[in-house]
PDB file of N, CA and C in Angstrom:
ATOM      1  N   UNK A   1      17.092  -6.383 -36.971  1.00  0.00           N
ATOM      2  CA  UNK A   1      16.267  -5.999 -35.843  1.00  0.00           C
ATOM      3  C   UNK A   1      16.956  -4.835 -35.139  1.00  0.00           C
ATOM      4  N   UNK A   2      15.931  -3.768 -34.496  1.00  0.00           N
ATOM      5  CA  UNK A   2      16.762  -2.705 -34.503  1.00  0.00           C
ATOM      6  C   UNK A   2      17.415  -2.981 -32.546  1.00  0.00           C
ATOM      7  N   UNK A   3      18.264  -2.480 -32.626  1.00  0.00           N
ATOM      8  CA  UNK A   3      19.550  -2.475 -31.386  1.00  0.00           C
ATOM      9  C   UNK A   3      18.498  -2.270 -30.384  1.00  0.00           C
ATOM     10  N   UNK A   4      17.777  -0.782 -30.530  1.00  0.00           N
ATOM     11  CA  UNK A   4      17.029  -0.668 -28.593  1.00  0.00           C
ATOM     12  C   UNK A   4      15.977  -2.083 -28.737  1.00  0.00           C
ATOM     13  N   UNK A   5      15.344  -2.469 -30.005  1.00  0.00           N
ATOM     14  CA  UNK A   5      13.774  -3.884 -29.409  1.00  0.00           C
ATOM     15  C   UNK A   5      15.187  -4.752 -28.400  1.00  0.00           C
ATOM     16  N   UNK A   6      16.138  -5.424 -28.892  1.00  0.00           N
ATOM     17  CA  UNK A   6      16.709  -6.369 -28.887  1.00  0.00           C
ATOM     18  C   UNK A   6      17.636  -5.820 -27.160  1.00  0.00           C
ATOM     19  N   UNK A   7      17.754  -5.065 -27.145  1.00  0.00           N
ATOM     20  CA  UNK A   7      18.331  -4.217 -25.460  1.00  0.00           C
ATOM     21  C   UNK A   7      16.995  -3.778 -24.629  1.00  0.00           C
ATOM     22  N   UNK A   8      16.113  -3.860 -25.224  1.00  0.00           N
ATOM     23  CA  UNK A   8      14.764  -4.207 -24.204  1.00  0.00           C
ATOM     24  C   UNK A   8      14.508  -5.251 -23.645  1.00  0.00           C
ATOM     25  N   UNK A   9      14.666  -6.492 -24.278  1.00  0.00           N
ATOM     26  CA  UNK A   9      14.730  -7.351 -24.012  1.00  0.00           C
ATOM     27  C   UNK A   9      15.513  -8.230 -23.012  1.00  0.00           C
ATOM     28  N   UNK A  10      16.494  -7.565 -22.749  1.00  0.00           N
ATOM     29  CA  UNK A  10      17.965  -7.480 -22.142  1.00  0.00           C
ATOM     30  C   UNK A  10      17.410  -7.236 -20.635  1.00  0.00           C
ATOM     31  N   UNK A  11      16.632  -7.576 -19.653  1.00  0.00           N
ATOM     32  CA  UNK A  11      16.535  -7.083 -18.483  1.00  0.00           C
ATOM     33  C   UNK A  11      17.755  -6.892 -17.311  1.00  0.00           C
ATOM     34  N   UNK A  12      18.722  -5.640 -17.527  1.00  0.00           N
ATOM     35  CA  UNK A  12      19.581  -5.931 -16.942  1.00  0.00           C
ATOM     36  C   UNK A  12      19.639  -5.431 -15.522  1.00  0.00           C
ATOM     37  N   UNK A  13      18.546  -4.713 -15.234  1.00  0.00           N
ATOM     38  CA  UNK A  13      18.254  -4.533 -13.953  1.00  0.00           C
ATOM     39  C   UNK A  13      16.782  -4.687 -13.450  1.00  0.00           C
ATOM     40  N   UNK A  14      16.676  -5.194 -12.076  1.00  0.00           N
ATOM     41  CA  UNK A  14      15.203  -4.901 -11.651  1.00  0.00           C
ATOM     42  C   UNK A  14      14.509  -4.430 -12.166  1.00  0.00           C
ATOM     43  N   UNK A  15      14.220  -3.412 -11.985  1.00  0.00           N
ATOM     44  CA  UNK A  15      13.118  -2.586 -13.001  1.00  0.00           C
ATOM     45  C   UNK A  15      12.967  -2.600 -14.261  1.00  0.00           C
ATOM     46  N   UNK A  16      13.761  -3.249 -15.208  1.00  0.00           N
ATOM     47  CA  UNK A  16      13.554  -4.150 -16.272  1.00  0.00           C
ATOM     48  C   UNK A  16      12.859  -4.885 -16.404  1.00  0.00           C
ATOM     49  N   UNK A  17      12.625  -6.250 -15.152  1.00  0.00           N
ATOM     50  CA  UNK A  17      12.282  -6.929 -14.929  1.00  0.00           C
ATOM     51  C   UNK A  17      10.772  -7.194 -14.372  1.00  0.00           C
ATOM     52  N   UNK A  18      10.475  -5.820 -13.821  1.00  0.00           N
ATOM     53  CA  UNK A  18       9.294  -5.730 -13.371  1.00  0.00           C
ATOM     54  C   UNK A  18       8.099  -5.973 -14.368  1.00  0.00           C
ATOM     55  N   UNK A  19       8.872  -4.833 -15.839  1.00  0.00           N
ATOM     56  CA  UNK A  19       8.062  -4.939 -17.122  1.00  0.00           C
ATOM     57  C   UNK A  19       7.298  -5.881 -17.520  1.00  0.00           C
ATOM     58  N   UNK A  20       8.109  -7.458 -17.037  1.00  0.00           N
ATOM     59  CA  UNK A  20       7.303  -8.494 -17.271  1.00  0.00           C
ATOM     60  C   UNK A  20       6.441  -9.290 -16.970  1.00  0.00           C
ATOM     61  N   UNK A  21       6.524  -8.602 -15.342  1.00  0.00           N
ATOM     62  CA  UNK A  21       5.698  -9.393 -14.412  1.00  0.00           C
ATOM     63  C   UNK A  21       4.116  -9.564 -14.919  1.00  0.00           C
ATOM     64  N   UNK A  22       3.183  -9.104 -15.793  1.00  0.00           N
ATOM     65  CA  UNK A  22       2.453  -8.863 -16.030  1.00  0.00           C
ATOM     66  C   UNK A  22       2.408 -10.207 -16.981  1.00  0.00           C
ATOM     67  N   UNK A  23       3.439 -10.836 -18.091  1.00  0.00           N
ATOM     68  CA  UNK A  23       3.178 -11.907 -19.009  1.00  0.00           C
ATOM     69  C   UNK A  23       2.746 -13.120 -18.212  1.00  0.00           C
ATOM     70  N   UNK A  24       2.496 -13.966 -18.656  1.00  0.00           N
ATOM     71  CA  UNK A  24       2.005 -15.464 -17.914  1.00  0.00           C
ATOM     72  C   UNK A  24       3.317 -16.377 -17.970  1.00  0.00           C
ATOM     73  N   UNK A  25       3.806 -17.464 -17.513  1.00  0.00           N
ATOM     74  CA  UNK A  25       4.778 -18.162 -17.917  1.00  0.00           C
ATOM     75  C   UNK A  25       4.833 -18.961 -19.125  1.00  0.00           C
ATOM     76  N   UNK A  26       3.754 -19.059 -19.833  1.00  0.00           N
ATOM     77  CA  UNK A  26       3.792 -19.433 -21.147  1.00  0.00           C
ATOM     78  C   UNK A  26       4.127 -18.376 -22.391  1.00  0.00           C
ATOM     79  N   UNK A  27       3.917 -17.057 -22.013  1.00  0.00           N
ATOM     80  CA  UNK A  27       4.552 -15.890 -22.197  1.00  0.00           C
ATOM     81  C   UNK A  27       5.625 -15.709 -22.497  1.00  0.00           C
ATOM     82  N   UNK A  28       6.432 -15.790 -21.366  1.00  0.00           N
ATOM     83  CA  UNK A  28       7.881 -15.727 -20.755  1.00  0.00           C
ATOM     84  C   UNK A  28       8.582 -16.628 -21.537  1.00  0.00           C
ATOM     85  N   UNK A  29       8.120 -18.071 -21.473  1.00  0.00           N
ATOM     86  CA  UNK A  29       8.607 -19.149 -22.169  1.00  0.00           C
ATOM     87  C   UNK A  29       8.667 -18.580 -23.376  1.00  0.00           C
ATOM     88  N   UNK A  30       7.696 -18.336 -24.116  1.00  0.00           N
ATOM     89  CA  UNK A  30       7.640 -17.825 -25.442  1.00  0.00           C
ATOM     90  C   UNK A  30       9.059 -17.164 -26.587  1.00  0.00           C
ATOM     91  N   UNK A  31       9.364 -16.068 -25.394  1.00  0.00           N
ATOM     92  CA  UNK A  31      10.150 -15.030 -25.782  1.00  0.00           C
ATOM     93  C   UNK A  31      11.459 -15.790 -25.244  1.00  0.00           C
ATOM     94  N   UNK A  32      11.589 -16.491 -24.735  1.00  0.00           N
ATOM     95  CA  UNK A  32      12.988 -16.968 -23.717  1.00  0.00           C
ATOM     96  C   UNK A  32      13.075 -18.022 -25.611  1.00  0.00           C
ATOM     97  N   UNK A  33      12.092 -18.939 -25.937  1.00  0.00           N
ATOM     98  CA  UNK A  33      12.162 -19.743 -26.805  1.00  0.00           C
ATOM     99  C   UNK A  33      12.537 -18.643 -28.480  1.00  0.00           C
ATOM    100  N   UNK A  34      12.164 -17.331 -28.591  1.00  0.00           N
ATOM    101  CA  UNK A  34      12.785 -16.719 -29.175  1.00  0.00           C
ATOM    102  C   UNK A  34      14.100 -16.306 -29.145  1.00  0.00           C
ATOM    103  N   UNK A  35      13.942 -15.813 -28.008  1.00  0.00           N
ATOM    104  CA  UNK A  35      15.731 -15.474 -27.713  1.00  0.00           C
ATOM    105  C   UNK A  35      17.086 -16.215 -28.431  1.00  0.00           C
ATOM    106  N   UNK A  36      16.605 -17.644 -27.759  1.00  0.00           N
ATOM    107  CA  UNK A  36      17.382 -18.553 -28.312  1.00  0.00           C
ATOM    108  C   UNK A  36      17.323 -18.864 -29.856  1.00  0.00           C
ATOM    109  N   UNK A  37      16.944 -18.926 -30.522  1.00  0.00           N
ATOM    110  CA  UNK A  37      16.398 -19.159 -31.836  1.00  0.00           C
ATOM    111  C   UNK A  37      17.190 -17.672 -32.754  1.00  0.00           C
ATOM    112  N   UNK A  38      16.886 -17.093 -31.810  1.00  0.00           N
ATOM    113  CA  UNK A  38      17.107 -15.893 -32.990  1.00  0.00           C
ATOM    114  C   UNK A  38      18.195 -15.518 -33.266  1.00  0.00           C
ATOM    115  N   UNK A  39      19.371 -16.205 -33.121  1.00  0.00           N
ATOM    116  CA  UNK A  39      20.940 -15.942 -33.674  1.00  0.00           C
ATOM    117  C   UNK A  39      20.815 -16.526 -34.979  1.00  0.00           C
ATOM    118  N   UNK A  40      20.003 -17.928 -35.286  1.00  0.00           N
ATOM    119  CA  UNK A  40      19.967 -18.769 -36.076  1.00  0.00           C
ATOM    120  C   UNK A  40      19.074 -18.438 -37.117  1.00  0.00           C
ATOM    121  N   UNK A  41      17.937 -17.467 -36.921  1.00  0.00           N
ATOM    122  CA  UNK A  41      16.718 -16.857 -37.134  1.00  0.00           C
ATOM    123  C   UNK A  41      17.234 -15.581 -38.330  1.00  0.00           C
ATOM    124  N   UNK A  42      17.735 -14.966 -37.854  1.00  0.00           N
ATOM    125  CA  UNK A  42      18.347 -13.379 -38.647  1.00  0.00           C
ATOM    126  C   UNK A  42      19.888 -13.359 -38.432  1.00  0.00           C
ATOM    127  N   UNK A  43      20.153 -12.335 -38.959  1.00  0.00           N
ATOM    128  CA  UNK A  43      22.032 -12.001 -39.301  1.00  0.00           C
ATOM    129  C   UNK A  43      21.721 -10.936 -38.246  1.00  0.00           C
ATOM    130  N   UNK A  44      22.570 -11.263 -37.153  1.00  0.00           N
ATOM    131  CA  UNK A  44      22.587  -9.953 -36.225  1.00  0.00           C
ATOM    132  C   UNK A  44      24.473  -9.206 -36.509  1.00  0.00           C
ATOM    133  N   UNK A  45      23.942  -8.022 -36.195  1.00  0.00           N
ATOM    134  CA  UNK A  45      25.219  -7.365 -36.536  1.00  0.00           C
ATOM    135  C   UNK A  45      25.824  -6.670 -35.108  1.00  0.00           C
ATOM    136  N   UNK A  46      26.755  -6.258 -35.244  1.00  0.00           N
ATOM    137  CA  UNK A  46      27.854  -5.431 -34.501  1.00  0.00           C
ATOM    138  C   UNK A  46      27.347  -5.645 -32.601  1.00  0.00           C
ATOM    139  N   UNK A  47      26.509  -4.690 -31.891  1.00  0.00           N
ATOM    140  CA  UNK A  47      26.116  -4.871 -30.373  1.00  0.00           C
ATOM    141  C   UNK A  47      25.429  -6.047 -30.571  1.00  0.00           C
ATOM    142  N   UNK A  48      24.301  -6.172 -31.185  1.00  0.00           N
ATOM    143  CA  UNK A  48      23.360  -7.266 -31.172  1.00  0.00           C
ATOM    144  C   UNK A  48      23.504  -8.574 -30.815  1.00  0.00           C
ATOM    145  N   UNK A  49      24.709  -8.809 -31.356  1.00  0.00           N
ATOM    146  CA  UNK A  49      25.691 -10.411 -31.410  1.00  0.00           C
ATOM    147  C   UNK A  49      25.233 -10.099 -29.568  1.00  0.00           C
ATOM    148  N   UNK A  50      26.318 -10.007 -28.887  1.00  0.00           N
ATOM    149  CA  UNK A  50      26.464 -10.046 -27.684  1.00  0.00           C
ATOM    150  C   UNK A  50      25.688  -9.523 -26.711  1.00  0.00           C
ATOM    151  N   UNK A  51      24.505  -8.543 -27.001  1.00  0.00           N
ATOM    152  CA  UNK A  51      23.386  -8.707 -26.058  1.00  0.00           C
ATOM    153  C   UNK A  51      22.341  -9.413 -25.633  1.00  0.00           C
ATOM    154  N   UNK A  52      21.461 -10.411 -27.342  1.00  0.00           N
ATOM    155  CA  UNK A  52      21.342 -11.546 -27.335  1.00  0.00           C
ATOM    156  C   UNK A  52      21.453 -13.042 -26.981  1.00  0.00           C
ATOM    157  N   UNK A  53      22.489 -12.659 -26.471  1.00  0.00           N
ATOM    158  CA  UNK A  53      23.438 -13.535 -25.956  1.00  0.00           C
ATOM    159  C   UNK A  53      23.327 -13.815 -24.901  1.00  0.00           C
ATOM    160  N   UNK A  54      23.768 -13.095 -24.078  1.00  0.00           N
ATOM    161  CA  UNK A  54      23.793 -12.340 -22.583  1.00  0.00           C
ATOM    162  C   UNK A  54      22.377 -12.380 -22.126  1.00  0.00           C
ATOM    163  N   UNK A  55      21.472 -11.776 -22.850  1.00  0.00           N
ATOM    164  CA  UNK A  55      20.059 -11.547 -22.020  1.00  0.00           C
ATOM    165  C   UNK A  55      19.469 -13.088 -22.537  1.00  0.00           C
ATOM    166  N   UNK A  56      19.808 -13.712 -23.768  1.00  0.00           N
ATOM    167  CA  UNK A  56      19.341 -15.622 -23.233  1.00  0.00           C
ATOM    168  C   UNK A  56      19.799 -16.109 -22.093  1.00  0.00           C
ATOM    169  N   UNK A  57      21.612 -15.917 -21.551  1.00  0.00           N
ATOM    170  CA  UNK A  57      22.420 -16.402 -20.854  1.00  0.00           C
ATOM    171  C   UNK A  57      21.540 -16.214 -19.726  1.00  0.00           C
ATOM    172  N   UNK A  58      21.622 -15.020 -19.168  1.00  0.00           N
ATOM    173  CA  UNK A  58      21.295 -14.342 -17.972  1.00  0.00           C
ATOM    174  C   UNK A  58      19.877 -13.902 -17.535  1.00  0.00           C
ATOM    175  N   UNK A  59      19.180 -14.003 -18.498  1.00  0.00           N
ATOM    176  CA  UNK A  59      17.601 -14.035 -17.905  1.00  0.00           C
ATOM    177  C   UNK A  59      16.888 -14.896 -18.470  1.00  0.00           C
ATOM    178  N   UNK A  60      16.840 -15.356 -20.148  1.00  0.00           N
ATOM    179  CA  UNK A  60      15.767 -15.822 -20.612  1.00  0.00           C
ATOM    180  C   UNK A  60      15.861 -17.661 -20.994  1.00  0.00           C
ATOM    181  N   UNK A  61      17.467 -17.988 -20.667  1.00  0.00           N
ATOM    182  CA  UNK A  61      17.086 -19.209 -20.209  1.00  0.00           C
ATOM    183  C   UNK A  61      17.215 -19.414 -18.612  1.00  0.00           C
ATOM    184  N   UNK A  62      16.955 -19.148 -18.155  1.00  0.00           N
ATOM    185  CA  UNK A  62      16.133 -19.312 -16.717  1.00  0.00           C
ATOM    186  C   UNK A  62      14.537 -19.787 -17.055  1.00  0.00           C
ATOM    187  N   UNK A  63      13.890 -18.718 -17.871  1.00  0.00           N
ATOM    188  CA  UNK A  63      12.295 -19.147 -18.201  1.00  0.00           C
ATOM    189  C   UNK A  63      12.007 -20.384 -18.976  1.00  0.00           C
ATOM    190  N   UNK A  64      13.156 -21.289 -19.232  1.00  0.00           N
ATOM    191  CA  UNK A  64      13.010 -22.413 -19.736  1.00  0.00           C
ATOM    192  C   UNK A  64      13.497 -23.406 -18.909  1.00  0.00           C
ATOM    193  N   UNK A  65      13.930 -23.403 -17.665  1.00  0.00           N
ATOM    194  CA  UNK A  65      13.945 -24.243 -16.492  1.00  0.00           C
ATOM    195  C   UNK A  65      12.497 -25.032 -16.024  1.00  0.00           C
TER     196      UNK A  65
END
């Protein structure tokens, strides 16, 4: 998966965040339920490992609260 989809995903500031305001919370859930999955899902390489990571950590399990 290429480095910028997977650092889009990554909302690391506000205005990142805004991007999404528009999905529904079943939406949100959706992609938060990808996030997680997808270490296990594909072979991520070199940045990928640790942005994945980070943007489950720090934004996208929150949407699974």
């Amino acid at each position: 998966m290429p480095s910028a989809t997977l650092s889009s995903l990554y909302p690391k500031h506000q205005s990142r965040e805004q991007q999404y305001s528009a999905l529904t919370k079943t939406q949100l859930r959706a992609i938060a339920h990808i996030m997680e999955a997808l270490p296990s899902l594909v072979e991520l390489e070199g940045d990928d490992i640790p942005v994945v990571q980070r943007a489950f950590r720090n934004y996208w399990s929150k949407q699974l609260d």
